[in-house]
Protein backbone atom coordinates (compact mmCIF):
# COMPACT_ATOMS: atom_id res chain seq x y z
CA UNK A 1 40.15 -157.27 -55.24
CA UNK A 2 38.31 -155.20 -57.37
CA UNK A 3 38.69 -155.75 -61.24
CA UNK A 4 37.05 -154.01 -64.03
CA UNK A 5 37.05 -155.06 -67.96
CA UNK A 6 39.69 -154.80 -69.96
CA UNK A 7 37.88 -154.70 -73.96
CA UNK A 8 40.44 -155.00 -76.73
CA UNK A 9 39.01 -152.97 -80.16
CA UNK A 10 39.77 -153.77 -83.54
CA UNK A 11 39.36 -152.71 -87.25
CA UNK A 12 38.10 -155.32 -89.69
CA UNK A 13 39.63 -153.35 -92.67
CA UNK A 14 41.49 -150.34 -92.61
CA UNK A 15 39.34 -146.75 -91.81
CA UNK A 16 36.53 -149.12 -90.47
CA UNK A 17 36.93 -146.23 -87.02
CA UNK A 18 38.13 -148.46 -84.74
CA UNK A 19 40.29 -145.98 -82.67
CA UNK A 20 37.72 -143.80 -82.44
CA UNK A 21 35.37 -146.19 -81.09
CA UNK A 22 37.77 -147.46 -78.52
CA UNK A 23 38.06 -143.68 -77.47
CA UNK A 24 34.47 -143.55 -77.12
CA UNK A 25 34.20 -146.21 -75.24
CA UNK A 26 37.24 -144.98 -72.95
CA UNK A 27 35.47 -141.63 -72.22
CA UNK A 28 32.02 -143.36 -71.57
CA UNK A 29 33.65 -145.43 -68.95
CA UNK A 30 35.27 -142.08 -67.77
CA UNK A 31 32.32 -140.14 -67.07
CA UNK A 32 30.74 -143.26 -65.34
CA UNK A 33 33.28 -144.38 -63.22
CA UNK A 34 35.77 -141.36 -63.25
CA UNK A 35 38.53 -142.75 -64.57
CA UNK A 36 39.25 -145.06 -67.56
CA UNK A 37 42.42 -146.37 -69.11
CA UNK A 38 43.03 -145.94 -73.33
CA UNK A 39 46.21 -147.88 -74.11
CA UNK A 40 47.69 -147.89 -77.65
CA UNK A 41 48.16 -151.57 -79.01
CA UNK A 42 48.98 -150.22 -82.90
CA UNK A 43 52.25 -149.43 -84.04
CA UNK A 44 51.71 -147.88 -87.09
CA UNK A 45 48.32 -146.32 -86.32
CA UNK A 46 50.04 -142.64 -85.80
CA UNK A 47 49.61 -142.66 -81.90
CA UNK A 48 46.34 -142.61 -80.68
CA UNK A 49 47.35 -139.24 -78.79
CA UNK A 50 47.45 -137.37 -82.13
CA UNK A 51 43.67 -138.42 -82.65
CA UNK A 52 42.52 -137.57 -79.71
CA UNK A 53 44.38 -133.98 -79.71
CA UNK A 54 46.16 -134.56 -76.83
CA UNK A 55 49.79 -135.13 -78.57
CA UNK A 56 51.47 -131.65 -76.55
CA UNK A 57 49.75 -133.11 -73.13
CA UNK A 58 52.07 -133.81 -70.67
CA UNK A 59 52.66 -137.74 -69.63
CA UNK A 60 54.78 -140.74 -70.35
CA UNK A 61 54.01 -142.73 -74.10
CA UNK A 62 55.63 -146.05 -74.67
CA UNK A 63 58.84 -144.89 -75.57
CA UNK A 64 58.76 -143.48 -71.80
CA UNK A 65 57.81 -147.06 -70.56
CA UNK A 66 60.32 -148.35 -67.75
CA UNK A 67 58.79 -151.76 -65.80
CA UNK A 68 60.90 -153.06 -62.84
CA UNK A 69 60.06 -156.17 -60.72
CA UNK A 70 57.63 -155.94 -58.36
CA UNK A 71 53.79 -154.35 -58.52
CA UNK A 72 52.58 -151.79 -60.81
CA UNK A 73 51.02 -148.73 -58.96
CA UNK A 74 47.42 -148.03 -60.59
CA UNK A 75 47.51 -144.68 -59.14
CA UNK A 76 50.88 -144.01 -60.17
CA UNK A 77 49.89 -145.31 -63.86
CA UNK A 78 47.34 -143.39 -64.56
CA UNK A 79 48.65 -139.89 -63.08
CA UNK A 80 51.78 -140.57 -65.25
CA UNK A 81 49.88 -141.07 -68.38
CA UNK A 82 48.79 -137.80 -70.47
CA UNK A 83 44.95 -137.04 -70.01
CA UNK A 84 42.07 -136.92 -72.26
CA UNK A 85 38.64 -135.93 -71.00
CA UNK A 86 39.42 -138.43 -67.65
CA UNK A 87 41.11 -140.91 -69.57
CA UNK A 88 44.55 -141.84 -69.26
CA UNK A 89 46.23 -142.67 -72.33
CA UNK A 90 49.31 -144.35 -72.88
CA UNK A 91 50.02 -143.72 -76.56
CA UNK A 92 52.68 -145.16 -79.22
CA UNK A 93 55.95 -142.79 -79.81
CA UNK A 94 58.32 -145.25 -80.57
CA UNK A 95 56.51 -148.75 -81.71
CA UNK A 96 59.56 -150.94 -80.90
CA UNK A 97 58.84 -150.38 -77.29
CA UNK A 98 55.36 -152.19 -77.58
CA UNK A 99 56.27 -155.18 -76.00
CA UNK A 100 53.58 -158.09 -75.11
CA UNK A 101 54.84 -158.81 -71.28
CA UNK A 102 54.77 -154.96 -70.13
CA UNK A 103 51.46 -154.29 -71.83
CA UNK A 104 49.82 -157.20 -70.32
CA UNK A 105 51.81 -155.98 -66.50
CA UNK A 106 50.08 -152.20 -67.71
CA UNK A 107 46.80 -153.57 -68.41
CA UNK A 108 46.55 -155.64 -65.12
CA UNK A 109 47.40 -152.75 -63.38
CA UNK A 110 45.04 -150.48 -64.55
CA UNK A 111 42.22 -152.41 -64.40
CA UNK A 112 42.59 -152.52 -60.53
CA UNK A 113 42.21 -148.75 -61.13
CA UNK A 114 39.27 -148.53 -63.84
CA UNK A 115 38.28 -149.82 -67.47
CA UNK A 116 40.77 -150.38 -69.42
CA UNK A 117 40.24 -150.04 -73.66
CA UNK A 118 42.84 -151.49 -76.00
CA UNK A 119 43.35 -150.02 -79.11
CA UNK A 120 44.56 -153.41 -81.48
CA UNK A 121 46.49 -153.37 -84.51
CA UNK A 122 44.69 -155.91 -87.38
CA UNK A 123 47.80 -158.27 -88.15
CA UNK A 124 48.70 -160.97 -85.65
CA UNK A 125 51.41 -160.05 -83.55
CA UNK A 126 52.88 -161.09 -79.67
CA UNK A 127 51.41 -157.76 -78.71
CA UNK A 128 48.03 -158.36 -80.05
CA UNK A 129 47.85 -161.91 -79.14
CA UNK A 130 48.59 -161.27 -75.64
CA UNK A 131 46.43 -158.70 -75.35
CA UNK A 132 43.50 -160.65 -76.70
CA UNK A 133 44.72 -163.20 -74.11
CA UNK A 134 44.09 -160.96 -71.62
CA UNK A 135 40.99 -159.00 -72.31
CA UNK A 136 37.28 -159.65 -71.11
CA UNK A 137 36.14 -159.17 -74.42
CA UNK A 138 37.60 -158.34 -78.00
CA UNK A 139 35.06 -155.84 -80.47
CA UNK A 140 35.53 -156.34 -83.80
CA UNK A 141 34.60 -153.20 -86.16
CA UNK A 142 33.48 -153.31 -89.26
CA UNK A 143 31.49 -151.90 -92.01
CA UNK A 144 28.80 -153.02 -93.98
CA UNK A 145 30.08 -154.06 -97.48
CA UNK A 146 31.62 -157.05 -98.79
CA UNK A 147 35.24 -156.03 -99.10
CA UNK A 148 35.53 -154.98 -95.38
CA UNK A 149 33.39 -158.52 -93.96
CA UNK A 150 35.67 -160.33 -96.51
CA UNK A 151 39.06 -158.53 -95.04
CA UNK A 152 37.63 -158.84 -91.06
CA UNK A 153 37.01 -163.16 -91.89
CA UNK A 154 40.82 -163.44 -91.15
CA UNK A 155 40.91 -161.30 -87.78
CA UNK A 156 37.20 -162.80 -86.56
CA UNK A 157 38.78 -166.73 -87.10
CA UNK A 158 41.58 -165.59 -84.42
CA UNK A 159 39.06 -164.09 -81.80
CA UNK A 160 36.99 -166.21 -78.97
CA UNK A 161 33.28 -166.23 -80.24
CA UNK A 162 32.66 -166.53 -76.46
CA UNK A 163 34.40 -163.45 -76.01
CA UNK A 164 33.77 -161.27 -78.94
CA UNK A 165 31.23 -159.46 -80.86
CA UNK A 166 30.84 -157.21 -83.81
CA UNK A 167 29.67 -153.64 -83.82
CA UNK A 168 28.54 -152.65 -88.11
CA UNK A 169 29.08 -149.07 -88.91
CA UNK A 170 27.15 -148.37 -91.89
CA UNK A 171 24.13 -150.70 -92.71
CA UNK A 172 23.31 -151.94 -96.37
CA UNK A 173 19.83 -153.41 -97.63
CA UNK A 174 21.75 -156.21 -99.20
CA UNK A 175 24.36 -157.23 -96.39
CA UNK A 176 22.04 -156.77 -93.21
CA UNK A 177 24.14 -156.90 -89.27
CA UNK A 178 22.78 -160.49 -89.01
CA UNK A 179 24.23 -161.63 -92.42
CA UNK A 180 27.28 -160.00 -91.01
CA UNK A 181 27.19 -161.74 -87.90
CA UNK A 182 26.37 -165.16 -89.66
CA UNK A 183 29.17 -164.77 -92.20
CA UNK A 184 32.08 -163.80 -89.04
CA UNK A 185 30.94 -166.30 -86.61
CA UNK A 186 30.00 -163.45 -83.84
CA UNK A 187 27.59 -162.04 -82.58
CA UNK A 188 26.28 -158.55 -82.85
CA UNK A 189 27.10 -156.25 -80.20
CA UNK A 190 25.38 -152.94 -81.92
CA UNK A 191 25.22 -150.81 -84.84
CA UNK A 192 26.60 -147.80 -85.59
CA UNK A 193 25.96 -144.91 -88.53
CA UNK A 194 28.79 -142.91 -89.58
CA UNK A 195 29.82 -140.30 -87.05
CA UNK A 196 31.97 -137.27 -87.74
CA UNK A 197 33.01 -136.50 -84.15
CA UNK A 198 36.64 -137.69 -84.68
CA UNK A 199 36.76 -134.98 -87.93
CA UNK A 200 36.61 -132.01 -85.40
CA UNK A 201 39.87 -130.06 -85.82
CA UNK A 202 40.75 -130.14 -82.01
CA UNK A 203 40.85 -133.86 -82.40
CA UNK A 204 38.01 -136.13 -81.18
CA UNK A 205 35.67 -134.52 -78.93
CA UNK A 206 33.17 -137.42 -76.90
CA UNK A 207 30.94 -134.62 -76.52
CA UNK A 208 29.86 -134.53 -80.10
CA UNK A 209 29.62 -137.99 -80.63
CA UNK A 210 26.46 -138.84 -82.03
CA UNK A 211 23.48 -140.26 -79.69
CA UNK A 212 23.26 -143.50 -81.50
CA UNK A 213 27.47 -143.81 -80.89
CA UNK A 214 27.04 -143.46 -77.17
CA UNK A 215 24.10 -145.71 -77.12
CA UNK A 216 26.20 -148.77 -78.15
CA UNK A 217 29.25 -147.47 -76.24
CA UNK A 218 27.04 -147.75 -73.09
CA UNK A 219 26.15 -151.54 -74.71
CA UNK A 220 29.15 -152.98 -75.15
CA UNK A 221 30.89 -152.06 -71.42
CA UNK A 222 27.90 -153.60 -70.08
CA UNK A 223 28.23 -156.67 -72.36
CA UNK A 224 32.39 -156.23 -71.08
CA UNK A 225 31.17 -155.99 -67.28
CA UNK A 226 28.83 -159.15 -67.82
CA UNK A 227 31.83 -161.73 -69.32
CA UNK A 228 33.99 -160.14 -66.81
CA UNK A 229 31.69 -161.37 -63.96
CA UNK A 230 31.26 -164.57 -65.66
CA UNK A 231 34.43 -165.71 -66.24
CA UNK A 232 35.63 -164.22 -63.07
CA UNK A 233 32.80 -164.73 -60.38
CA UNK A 234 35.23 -164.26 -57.40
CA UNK A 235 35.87 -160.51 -58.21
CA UNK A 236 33.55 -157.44 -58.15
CA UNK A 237 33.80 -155.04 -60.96
């Protein structure tokens, strides 16, 4: 059976635009592939529909989220979900309802279907846990300075060096990617500047993403593709 990645995203500090890159990498996948899954893993992040500007779209968010026994319909999922530039996205309403064994039965699903991008809260929790369980590779983003590589030490000791990597927004003459890298125990995955897509007032727009953002997007689901095949030489992605 067909199976593509499933990449779980997080922040090393607060603001270090992890959301957005998960997005990013959601609509990259998208246009590639023509359909990608974006599911919501933060319950306090503000719903990852409100970012995007898709928050009146039509679609089921967690608080919608009814599993009964049996298989999960891909097709069903995703036409069920709200849509943002050919991404499904199942977004947080009501963060109770995040619960570990339905996101993992959502994410298996979907990835039958197309990529699937996990938006991951920074605290431990049985949600993020099991989704870390579950995904091909975890990205962990953070900036360049010493208070946000200090605050991401915690969440890069939790994550599978042979299954994570780092992507540095920002760069700084005295804290270089590789120091980075050397410091968190992962490797680097790409680097980013500062982009102000996600500031557009219709909420984030992939087209407007900066060249440099797409260019590590593009990097990182092949790096997702390639430990998918690895661990998992039986299936086809």
């Amino acid at each position: 059976m067909t199976a593509h990645p499933r990449i779980g995203v997080l922040g090393g500090c607060g603001g270090a635009g992890a959301s957005v890159f998960a997005a990013v990498l959601a609509a990259r996948a998208a246009a590639e592939l023509g359909t990608a899954f974006l599911i919501d893993c933060d319950p306090v992040g503000g719903g990852l529909d409100v970012l995007l500007g898709c928050e009146r779209a039509p679609g089921s968010r967690w608080g919608q989220v009814r599993l009964r026994g049996g298989s999960l319909d891909p097709a069903v999922l995703r036409d069920c979900l709200p849509r943002w530039h050919q991404v499904s996205v199942l977004a947080v309403d009501d963060p109770p309802a995040l619960d570990p064994d339905a996101l993992v039965r959502i994410a298996t699903a979907a990835a039958s279907a197309g990529p699937v991008l996990l938006d991951l809260a920074r605290w431990s929790s049985p949600v993020r846990t099991a989704a870390l369980d579950s995904c091909d590779l975890a990205v962990l983003v953070t900036p360049a300075e010493v208070r946000a590589v200090t605050a991401g030490a915690a969440i890069a000791g939790a994550l599978d060096p042979a299954r994570a990597g780092l992507v540095v927004r920002g760069s700084a003459a005295s804290l270089p990617a590789d120091r980075i890298a050397a410091l968190l125990g992962l490797p680097v995955l790409g680097e980013l500047g500062y982009d102000p897509a996600s500031r557009h007032p219709g909420g984030l727009d992939p087209r407007r993403v900066r060249r440099r953002t797409g260019q590590v997007a593009e990097a990182v689901l092949r790096q997702a593709r390639t430990a998918r095949a690895a661990a998992r030489p039986g299936e086809a992605a």
